[in-house]
PDB file of N, CA and C in Angstrom:
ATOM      1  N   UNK A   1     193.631 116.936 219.520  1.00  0.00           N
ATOM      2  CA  UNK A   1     193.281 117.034 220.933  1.00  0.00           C
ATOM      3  C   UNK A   1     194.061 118.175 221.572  1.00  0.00           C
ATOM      4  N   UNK A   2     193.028 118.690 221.989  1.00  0.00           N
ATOM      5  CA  UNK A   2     194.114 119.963 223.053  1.00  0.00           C
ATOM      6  C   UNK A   2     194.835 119.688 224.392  1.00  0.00           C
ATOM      7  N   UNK A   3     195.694 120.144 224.971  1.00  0.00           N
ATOM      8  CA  UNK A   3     196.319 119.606 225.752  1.00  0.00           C
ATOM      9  C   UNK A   3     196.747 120.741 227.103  1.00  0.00           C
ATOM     10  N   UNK A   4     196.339 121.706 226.739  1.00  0.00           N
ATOM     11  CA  UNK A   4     196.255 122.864 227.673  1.00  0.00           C
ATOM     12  C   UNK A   4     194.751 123.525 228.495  1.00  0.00           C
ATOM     13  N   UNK A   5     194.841 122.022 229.283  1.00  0.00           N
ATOM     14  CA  UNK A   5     193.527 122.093 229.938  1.00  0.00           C
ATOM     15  C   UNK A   5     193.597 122.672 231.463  1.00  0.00           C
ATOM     16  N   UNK A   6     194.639 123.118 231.669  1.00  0.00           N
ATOM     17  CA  UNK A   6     195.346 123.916 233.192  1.00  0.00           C
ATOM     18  C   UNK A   6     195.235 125.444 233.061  1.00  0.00           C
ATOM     19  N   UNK A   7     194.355 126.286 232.988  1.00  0.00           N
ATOM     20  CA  UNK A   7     194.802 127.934 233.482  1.00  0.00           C
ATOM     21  C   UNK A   7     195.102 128.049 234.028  1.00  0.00           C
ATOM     22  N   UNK A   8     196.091 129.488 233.636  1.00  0.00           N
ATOM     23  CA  UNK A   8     197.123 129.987 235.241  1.00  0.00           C
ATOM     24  C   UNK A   8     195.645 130.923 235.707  1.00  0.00           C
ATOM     25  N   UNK A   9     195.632 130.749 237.313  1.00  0.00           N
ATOM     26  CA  UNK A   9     194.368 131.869 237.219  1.00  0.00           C
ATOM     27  C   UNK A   9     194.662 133.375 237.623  1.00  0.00           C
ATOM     28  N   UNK A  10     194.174 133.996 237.814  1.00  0.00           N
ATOM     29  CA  UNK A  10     193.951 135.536 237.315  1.00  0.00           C
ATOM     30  C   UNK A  10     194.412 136.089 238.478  1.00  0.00           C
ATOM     31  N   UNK A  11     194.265 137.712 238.493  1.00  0.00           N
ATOM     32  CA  UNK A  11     194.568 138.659 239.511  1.00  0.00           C
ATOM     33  C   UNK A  11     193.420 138.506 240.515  1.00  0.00           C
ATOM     34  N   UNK A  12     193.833 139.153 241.961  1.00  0.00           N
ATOM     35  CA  UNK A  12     192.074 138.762 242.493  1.00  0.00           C
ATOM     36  C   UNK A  12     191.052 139.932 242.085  1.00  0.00           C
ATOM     37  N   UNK A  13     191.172 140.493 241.628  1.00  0.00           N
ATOM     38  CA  UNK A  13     189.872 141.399 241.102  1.00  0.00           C
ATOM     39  C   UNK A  13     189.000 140.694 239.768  1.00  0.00           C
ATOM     40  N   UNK A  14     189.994 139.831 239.120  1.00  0.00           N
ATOM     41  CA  UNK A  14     189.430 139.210 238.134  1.00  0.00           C
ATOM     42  C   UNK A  14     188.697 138.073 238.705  1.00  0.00           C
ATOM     43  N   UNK A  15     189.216 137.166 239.876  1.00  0.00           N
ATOM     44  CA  UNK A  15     188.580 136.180 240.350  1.00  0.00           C
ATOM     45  C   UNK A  15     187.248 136.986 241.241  1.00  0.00           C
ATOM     46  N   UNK A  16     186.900 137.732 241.431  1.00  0.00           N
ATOM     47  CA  UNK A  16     185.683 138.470 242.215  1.00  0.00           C
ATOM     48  C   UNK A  16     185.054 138.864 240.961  1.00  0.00           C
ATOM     49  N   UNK A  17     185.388 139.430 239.736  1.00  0.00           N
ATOM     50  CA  UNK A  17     184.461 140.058 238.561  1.00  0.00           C
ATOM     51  C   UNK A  17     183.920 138.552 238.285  1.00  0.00           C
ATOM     52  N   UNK A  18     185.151 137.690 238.433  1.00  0.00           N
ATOM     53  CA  UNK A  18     184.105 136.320 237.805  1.00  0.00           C
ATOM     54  C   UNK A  18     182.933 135.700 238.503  1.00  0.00           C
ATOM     55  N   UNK A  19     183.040 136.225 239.721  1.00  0.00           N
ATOM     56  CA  UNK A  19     181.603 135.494 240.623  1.00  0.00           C
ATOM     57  C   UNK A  19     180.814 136.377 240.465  1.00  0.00           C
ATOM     58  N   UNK A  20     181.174 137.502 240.311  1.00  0.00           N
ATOM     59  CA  UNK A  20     179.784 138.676 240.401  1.00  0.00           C
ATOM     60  C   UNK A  20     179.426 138.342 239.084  1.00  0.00           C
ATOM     61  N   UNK A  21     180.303 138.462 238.049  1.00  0.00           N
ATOM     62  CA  UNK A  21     179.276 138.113 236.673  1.00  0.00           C
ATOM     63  C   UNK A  21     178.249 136.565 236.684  1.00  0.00           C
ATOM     64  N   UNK A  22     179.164 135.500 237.471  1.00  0.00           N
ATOM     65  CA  UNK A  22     177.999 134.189 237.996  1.00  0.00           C
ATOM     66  C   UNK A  22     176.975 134.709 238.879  1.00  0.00           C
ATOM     67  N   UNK A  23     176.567 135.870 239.338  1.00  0.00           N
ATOM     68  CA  UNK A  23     175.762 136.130 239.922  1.00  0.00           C
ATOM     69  C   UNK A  23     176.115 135.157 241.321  1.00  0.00           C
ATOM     70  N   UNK A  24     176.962 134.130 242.190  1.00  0.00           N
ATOM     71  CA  UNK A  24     176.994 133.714 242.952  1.00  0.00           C
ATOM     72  C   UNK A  24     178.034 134.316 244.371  1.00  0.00           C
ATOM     73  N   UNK A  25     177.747 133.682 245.678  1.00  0.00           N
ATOM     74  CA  UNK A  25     178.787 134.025 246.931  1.00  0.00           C
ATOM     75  C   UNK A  25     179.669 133.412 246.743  1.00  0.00           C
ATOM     76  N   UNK A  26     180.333 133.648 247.492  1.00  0.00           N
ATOM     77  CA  UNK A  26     181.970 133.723 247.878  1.00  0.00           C
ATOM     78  C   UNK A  26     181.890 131.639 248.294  1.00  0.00           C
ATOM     79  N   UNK A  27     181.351 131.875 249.189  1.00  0.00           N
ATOM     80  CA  UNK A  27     180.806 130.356 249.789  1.00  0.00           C
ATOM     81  C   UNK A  27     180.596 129.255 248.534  1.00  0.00           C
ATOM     82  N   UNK A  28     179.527 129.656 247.302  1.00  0.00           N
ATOM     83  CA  UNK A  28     178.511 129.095 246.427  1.00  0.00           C
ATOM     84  C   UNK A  28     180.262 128.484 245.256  1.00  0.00           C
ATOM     85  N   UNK A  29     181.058 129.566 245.472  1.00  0.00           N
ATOM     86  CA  UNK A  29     182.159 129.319 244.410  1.00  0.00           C
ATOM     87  C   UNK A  29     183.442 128.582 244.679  1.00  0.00           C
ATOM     88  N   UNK A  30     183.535 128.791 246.378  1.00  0.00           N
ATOM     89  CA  UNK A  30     184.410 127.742 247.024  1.00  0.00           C
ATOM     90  C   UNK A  30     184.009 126.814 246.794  1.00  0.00           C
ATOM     91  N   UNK A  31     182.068 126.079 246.824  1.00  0.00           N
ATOM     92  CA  UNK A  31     181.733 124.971 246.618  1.00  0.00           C
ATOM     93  C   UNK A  31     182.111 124.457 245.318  1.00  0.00           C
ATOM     94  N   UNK A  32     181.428 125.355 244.115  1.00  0.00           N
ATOM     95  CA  UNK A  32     182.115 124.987 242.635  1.00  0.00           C
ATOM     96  C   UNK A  32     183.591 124.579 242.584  1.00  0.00           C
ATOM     97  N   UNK A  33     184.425 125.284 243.157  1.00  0.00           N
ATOM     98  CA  UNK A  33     185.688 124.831 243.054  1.00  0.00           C
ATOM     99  C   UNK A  33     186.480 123.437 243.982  1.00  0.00           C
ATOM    100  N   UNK A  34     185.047 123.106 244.603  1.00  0.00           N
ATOM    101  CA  UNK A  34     186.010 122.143 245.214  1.00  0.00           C
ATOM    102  C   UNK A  34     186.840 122.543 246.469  1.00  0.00           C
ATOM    103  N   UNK A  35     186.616 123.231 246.982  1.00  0.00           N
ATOM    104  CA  UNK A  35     187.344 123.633 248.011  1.00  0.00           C
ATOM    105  C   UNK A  35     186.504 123.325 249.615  1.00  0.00           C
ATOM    106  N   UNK A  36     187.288 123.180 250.492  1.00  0.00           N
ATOM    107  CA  UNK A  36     186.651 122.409 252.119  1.00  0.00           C
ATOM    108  C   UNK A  36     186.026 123.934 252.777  1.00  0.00           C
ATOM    109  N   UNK A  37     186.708 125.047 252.725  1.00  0.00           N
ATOM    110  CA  UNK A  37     186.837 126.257 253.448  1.00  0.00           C
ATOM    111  C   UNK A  37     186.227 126.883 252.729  1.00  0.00           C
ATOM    112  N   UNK A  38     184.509 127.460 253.269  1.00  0.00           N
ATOM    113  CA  UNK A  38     184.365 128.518 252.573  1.00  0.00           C
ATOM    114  C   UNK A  38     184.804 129.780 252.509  1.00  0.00           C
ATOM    115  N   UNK A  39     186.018 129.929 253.431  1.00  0.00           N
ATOM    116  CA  UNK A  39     186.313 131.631 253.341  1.00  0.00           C
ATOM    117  C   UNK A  39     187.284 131.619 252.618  1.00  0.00           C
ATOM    118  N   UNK A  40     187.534 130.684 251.809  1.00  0.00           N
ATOM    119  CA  UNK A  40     188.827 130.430 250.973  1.00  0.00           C
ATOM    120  C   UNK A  40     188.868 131.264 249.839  1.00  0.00           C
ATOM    121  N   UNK A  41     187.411 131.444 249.578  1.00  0.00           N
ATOM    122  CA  UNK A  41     187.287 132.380 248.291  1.00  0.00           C
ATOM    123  C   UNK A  41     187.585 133.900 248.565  1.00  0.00           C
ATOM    124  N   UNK A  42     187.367 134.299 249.328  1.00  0.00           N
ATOM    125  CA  UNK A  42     187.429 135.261 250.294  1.00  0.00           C
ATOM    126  C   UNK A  42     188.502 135.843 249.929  1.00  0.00           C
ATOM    127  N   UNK A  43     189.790 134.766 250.491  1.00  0.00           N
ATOM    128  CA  UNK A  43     191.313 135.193 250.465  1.00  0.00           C
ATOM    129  C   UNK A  43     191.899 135.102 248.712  1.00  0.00           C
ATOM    130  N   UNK A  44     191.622 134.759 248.254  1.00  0.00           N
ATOM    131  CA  UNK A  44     191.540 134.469 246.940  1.00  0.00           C
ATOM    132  C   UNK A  44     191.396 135.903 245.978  1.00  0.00           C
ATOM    133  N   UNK A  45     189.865 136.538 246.692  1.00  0.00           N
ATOM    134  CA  UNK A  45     189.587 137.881 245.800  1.00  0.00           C
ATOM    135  C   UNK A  45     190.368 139.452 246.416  1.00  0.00           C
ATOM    136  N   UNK A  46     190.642 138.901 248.199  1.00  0.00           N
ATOM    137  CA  UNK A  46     191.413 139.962 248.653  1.00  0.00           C
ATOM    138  C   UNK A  46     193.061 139.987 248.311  1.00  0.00           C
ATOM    139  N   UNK A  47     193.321 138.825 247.470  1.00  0.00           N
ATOM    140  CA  UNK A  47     194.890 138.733 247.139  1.00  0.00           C
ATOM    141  C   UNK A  47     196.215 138.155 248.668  1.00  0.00           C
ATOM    142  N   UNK A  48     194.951 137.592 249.461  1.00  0.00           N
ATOM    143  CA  UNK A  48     196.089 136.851 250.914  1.00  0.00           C
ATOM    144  C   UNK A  48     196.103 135.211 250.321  1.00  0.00           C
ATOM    145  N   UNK A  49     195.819 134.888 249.362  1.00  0.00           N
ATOM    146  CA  UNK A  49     195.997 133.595 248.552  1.00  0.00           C
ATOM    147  C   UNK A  49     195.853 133.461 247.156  1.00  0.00           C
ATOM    148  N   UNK A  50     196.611 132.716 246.571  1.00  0.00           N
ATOM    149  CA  UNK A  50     195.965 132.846 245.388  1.00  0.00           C
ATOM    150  C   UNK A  50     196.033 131.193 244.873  1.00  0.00           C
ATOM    151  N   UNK A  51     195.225 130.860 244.072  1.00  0.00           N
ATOM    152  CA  UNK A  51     194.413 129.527 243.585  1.00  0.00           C
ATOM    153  C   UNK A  51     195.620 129.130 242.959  1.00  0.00           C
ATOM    154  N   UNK A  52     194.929 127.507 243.000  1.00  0.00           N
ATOM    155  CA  UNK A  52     196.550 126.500 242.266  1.00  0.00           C
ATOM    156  C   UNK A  52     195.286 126.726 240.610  1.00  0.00           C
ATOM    157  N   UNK A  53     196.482 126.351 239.843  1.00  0.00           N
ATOM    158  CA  UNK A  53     196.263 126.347 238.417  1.00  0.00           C
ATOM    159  C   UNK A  53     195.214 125.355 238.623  1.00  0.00           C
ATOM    160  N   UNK A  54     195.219 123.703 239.166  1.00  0.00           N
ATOM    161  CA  UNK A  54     193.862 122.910 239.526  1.00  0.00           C
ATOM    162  C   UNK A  54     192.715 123.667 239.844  1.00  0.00           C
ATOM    163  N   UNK A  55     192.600 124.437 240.781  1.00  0.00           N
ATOM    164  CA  UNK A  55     191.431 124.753 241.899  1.00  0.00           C
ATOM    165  C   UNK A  55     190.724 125.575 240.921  1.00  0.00           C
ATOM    166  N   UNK A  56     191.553 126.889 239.510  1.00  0.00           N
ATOM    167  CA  UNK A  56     191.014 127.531 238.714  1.00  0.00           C
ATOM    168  C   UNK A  56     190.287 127.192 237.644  1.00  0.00           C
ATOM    169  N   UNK A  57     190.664 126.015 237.506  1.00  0.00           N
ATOM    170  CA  UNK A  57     190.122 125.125 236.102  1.00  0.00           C
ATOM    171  C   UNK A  57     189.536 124.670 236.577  1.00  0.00           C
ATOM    172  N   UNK A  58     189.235 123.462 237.740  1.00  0.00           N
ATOM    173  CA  UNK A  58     188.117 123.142 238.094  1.00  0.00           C
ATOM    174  C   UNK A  58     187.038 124.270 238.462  1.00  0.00           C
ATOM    175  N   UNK A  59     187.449 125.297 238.980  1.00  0.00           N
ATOM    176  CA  UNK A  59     186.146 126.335 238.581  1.00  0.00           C
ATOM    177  C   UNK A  59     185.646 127.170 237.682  1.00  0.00           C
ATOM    178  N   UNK A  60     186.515 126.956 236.847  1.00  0.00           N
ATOM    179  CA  UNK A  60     185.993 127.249 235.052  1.00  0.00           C
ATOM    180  C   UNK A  60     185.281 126.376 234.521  1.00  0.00           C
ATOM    181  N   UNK A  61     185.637 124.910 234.591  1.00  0.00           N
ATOM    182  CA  UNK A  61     184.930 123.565 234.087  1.00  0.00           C
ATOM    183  C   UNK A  61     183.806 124.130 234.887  1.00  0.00           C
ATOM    184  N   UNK A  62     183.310 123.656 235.713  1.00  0.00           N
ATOM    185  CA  UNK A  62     182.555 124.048 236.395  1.00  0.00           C
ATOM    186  C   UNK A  62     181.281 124.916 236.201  1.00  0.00           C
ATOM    187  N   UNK A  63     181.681 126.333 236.034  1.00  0.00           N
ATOM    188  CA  UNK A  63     181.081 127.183 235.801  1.00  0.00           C
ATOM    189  C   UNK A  63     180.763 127.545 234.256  1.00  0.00           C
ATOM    190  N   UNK A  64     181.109 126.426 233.536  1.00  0.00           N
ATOM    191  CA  UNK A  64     181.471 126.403 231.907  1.00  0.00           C
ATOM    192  C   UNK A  64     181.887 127.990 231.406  1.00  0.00           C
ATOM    193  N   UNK A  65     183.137 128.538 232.319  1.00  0.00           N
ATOM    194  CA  UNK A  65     184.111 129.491 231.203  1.00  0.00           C
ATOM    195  C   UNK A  65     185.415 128.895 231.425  1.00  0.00           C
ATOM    196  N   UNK A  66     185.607 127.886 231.177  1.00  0.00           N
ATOM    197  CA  UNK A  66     186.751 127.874 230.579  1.00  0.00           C
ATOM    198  C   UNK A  66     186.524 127.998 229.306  1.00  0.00           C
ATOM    199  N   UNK A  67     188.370 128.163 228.535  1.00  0.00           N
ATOM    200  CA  UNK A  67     188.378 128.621 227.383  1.00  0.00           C
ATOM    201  C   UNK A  67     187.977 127.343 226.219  1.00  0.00           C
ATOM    202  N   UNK A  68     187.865 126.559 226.571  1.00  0.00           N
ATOM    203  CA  UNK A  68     187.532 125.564 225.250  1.00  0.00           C
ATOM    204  C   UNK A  68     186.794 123.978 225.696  1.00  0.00           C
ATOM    205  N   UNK A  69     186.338 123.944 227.141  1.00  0.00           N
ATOM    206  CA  UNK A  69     185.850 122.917 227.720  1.00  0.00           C
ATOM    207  C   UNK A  69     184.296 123.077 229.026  1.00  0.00           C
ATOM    208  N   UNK A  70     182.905 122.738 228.997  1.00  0.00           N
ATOM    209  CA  UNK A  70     182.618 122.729 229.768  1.00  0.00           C
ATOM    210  C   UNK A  70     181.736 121.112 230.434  1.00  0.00           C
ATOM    211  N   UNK A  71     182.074 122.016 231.762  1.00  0.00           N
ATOM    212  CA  UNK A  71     181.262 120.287 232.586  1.00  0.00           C
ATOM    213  C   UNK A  71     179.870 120.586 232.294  1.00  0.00           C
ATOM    214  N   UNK A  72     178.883 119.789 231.826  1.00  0.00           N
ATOM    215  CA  UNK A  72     177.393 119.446 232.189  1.00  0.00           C
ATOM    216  C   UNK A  72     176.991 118.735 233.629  1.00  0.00           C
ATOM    217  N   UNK A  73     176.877 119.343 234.852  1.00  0.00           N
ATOM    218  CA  UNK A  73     176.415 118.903 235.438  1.00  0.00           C
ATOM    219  C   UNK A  73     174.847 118.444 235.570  1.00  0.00           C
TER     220      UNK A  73
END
């Protein structure tokens, strides 16, 4: 069983390459992640916040890239 189911998440240019490659908004990925605020993503890709190790993995599960796990919604 693996046990490193937490990513640290990325720089914000990497968190913006990852929605543009989902083809989705800023809004569409706050929703994936679970987050209340859609401009949250926002601050996230401009580098005025950056994501808890939770908020990144739940939007990898999510979006099935994480590295070794995905959700079927």
């Amino acid at each position: 069983m693996h046990t490193d189911l937490l990513i640290e998440p990325p720089e914000p240019q990497e968190i913006k390459a990852a929605r543009l490659e989902l083809g989705l908004s800023q809004n569409q990925c706050s929703i994936l992640a679970g987050l209340s605020g859609r401009n949250i993503w926002a601050l996230y890709e401009k580098g005025d916040k950056k994501p808890s190790k939770q908020t990144w993995t739940i939007f990898l599960l999510a979006s099935c890239k994480h590295p070794i796990y995905c959700l079927q919604l």
